[in-house]
PDB file of N, CA and C in Angstrom:
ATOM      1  N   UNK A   1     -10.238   5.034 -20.828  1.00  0.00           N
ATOM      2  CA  UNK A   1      -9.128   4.555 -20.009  1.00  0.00           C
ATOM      3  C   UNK A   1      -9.245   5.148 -18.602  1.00  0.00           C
ATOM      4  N   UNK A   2      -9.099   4.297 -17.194  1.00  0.00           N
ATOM      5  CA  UNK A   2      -9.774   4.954 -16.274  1.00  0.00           C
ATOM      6  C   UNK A   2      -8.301   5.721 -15.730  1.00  0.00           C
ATOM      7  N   UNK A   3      -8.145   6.685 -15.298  1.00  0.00           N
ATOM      8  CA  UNK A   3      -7.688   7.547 -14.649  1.00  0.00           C
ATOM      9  C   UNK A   3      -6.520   6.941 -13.433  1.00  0.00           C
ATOM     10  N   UNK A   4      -5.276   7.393 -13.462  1.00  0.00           N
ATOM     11  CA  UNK A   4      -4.296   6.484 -12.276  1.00  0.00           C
ATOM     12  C   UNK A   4      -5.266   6.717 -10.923  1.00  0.00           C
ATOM     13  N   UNK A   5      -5.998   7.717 -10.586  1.00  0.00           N
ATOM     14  CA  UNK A   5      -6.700   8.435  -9.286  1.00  0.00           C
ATOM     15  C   UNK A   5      -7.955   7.117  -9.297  1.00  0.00           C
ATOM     16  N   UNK A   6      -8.886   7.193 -10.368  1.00  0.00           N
ATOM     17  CA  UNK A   6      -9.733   5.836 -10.228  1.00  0.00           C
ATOM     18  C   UNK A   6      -9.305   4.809  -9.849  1.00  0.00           C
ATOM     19  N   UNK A   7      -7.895   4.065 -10.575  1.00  0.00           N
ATOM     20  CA  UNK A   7      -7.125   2.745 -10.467  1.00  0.00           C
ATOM     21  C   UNK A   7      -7.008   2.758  -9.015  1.00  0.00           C
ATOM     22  N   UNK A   8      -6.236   3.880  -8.446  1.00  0.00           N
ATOM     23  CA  UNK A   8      -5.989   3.746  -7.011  1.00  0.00           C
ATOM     24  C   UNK A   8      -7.626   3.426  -5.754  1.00  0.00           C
ATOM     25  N   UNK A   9      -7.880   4.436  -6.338  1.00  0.00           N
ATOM     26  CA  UNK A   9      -9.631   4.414  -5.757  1.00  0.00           C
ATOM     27  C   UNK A   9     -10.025   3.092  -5.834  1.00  0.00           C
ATOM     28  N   UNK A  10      -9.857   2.316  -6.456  1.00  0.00           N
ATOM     29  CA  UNK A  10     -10.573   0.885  -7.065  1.00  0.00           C
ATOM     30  C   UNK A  10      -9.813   0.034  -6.264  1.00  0.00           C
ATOM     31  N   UNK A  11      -8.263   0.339  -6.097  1.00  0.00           N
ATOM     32  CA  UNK A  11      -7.460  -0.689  -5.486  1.00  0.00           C
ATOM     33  C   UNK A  11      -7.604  -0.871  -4.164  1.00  0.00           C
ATOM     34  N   UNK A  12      -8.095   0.531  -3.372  1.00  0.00           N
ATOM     35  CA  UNK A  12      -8.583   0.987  -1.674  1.00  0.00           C
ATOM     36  C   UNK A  12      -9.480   0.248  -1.904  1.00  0.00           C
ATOM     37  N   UNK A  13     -10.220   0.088  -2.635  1.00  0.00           N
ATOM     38  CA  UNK A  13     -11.900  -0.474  -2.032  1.00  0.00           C
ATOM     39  C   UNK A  13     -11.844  -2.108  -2.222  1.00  0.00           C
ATOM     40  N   UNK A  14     -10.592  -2.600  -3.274  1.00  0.00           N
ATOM     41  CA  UNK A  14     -10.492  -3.967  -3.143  1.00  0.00           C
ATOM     42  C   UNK A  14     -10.106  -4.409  -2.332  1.00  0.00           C
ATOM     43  N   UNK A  15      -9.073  -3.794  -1.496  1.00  0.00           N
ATOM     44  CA  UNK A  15      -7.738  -3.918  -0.054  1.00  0.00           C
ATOM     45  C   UNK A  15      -9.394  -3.727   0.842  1.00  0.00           C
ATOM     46  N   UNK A  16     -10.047  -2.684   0.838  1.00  0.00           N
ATOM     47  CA  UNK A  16     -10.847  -2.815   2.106  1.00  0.00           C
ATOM     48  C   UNK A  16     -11.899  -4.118   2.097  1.00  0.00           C
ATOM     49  N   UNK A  17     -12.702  -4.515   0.870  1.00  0.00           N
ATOM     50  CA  UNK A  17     -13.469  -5.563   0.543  1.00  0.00           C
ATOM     51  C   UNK A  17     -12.569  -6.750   1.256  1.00  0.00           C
ATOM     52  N   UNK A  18     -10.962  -7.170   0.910  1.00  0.00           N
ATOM     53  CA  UNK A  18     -10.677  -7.728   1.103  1.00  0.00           C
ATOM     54  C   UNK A  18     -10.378  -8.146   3.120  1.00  0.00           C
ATOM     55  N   UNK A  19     -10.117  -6.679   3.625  1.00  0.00           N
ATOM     56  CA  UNK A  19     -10.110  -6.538   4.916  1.00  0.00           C
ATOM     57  C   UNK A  19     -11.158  -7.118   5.594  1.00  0.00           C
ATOM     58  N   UNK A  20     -12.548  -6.308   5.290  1.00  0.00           N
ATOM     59  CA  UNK A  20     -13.653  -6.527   5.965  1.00  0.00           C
ATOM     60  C   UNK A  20     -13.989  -7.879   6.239  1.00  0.00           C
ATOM     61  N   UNK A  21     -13.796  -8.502   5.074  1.00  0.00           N
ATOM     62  CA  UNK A  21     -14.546 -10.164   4.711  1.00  0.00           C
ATOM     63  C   UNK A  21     -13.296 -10.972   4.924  1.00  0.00           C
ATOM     64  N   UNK A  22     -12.141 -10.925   5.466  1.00  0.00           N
ATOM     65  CA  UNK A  22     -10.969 -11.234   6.131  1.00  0.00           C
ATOM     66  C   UNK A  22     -10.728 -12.915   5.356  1.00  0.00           C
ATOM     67  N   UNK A  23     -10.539 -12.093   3.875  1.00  0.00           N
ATOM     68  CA  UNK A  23     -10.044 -12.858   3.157  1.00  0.00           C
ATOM     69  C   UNK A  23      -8.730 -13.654   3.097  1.00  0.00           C
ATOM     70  N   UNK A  24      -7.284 -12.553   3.905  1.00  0.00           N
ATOM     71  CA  UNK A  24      -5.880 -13.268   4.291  1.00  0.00           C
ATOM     72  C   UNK A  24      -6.448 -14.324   4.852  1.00  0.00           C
ATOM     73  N   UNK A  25      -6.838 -14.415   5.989  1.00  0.00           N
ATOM     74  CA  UNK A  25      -6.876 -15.216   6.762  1.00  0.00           C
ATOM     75  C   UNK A  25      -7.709 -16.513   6.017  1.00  0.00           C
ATOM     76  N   UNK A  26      -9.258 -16.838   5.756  1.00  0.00           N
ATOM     77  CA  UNK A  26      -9.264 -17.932   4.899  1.00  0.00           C
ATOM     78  C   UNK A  26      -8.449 -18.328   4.354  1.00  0.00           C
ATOM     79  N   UNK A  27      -8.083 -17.528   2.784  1.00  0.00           N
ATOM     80  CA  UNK A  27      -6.924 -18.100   2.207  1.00  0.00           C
ATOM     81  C   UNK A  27      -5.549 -18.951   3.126  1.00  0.00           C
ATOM     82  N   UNK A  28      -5.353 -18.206   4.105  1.00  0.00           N
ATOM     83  CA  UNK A  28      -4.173 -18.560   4.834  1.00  0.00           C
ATOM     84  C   UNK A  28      -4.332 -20.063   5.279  1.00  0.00           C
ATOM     85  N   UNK A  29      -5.514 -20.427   6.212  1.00  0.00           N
ATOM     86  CA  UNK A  29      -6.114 -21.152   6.628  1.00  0.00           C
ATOM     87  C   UNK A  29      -6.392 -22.846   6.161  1.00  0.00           C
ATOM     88  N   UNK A  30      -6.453 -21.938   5.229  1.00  0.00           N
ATOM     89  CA  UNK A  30      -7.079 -22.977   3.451  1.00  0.00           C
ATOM     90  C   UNK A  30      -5.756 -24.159   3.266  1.00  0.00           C
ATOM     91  N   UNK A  31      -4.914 -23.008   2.882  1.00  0.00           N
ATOM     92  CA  UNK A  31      -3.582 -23.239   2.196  1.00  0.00           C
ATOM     93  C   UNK A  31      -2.822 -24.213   3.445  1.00  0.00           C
ATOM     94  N   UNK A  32      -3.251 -24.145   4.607  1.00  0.00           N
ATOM     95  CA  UNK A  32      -2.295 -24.727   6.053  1.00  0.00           C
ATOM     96  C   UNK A  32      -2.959 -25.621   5.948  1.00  0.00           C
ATOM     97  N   UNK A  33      -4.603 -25.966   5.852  1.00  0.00           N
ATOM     98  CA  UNK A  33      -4.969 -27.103   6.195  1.00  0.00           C
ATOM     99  C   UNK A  33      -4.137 -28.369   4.904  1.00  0.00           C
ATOM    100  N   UNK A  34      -4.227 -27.835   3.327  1.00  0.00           N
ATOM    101  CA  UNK A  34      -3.957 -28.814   2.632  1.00  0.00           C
ATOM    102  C   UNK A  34      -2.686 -29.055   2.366  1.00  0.00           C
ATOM    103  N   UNK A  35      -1.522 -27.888   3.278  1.00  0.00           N
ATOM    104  CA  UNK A  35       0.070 -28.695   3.375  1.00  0.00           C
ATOM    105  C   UNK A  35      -0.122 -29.774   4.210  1.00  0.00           C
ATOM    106  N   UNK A  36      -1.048 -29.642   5.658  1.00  0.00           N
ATOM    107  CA  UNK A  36      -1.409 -30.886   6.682  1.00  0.00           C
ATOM    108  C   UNK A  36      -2.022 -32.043   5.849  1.00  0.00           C
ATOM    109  N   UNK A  37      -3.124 -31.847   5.109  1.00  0.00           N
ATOM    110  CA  UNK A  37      -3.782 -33.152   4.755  1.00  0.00           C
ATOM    111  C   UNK A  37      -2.817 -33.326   3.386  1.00  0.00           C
ATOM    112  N   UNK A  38      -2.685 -32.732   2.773  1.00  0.00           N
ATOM    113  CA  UNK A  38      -1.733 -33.222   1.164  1.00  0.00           C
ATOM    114  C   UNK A  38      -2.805 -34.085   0.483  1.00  0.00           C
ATOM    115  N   UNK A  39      -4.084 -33.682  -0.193  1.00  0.00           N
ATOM    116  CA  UNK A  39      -4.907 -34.356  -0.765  1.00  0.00           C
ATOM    117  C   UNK A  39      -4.209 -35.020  -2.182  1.00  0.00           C
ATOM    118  N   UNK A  40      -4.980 -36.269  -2.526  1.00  0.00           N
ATOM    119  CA  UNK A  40      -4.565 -36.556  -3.668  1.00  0.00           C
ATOM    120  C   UNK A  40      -5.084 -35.222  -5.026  1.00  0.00           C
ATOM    121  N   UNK A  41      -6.213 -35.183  -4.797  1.00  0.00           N
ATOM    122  CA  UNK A  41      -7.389 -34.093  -5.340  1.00  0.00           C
ATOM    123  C   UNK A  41      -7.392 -32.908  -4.548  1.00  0.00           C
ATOM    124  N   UNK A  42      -6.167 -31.835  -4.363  1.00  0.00           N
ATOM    125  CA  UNK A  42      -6.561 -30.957  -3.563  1.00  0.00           C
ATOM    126  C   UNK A  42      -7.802 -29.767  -4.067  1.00  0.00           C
ATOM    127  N   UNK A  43      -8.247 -29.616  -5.375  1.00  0.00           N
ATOM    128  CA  UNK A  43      -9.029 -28.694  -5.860  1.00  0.00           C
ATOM    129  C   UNK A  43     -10.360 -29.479  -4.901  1.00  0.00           C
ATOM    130  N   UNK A  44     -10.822 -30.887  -5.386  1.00  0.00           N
ATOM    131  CA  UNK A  44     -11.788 -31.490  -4.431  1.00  0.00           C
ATOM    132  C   UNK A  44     -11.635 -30.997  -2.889  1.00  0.00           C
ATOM    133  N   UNK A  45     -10.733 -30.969  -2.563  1.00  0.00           N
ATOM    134  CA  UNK A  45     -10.576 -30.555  -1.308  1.00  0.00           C
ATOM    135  C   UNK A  45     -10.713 -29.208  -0.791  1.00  0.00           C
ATOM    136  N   UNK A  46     -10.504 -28.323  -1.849  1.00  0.00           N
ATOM    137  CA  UNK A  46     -10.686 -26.946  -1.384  1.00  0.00           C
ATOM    138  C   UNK A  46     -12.040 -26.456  -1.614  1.00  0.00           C
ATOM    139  N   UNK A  47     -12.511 -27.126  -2.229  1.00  0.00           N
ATOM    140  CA  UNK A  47     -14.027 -27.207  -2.696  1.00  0.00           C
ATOM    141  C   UNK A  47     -14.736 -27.874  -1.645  1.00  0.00           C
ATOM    142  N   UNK A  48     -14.549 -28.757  -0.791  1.00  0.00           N
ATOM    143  CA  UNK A  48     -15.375 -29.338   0.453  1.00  0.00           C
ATOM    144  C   UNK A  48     -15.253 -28.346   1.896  1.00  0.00           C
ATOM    145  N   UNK A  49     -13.803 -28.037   1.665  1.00  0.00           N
ATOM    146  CA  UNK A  49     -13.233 -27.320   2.983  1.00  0.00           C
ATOM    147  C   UNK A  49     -14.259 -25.760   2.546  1.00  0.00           C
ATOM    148  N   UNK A  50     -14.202 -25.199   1.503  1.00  0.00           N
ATOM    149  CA  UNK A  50     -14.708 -24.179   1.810  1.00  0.00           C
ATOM    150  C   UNK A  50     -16.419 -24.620   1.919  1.00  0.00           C
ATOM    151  N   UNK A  51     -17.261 -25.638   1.219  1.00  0.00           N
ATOM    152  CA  UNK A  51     -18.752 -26.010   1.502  1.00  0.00           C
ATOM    153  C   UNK A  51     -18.772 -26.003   3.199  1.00  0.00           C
ATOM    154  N   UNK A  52     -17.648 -26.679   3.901  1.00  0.00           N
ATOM    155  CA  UNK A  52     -17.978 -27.074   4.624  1.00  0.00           C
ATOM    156  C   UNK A  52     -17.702 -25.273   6.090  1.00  0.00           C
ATOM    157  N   UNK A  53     -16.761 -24.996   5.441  1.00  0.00           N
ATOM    158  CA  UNK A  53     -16.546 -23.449   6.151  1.00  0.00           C
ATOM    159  C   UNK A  53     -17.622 -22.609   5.777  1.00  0.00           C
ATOM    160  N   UNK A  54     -18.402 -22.726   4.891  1.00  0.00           N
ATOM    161  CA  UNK A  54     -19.661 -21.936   4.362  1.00  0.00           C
ATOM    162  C   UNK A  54     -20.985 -22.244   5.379  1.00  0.00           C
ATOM    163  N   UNK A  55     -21.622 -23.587   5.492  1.00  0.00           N
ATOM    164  CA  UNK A  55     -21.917 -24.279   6.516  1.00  0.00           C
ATOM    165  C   UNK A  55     -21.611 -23.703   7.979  1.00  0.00           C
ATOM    166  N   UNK A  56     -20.534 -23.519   8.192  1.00  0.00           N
ATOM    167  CA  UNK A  56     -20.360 -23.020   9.641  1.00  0.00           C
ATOM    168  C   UNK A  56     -20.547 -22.017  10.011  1.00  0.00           C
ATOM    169  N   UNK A  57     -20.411 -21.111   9.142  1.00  0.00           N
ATOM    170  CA  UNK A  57     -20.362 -19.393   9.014  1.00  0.00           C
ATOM    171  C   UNK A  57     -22.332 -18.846   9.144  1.00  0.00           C
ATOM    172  N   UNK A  58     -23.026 -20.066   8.429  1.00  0.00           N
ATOM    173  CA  UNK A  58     -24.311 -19.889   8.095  1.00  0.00           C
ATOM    174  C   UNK A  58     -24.849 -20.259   9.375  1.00  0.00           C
ATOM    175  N   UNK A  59     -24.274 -21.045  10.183  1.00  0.00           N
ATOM    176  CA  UNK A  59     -24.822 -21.836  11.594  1.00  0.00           C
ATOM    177  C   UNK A  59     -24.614 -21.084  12.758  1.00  0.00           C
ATOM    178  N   UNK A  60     -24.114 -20.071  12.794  1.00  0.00           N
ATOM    179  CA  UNK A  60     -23.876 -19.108  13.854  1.00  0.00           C
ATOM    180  C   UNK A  60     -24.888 -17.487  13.482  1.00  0.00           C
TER     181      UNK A  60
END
């Protein structure tokens, strides 16, 4: 059973993983574009939006 001191340790390094690679913000991003478009298929959609944000990230 890991230790409350590990749990915490584990939770810093997920909060920082999450910082670095500025995960709020995608998510945030994500979530604004498909209240704007309102897909019929939004899973299809979050699945293109991120191919297509993957794509861009790789092109710079």
């Amino acid at each position: 059973m890991a230790s409350l001191l590990e749990e915490e340790q584990s939770l810093r390094e997920c909060e920082a993983y999450i910082q670095t690679h500025k995960i709020q913000r995608v998510l945030k991003d994500c979530i604004v574009q498909l209240c704007v478009v309102r897909p019929d298929n939004p899973i299809a959609f979050l699945r293109q939006y991120f191919q297509k944000l993957e794509r861009m990230l790789h092109h710079h």
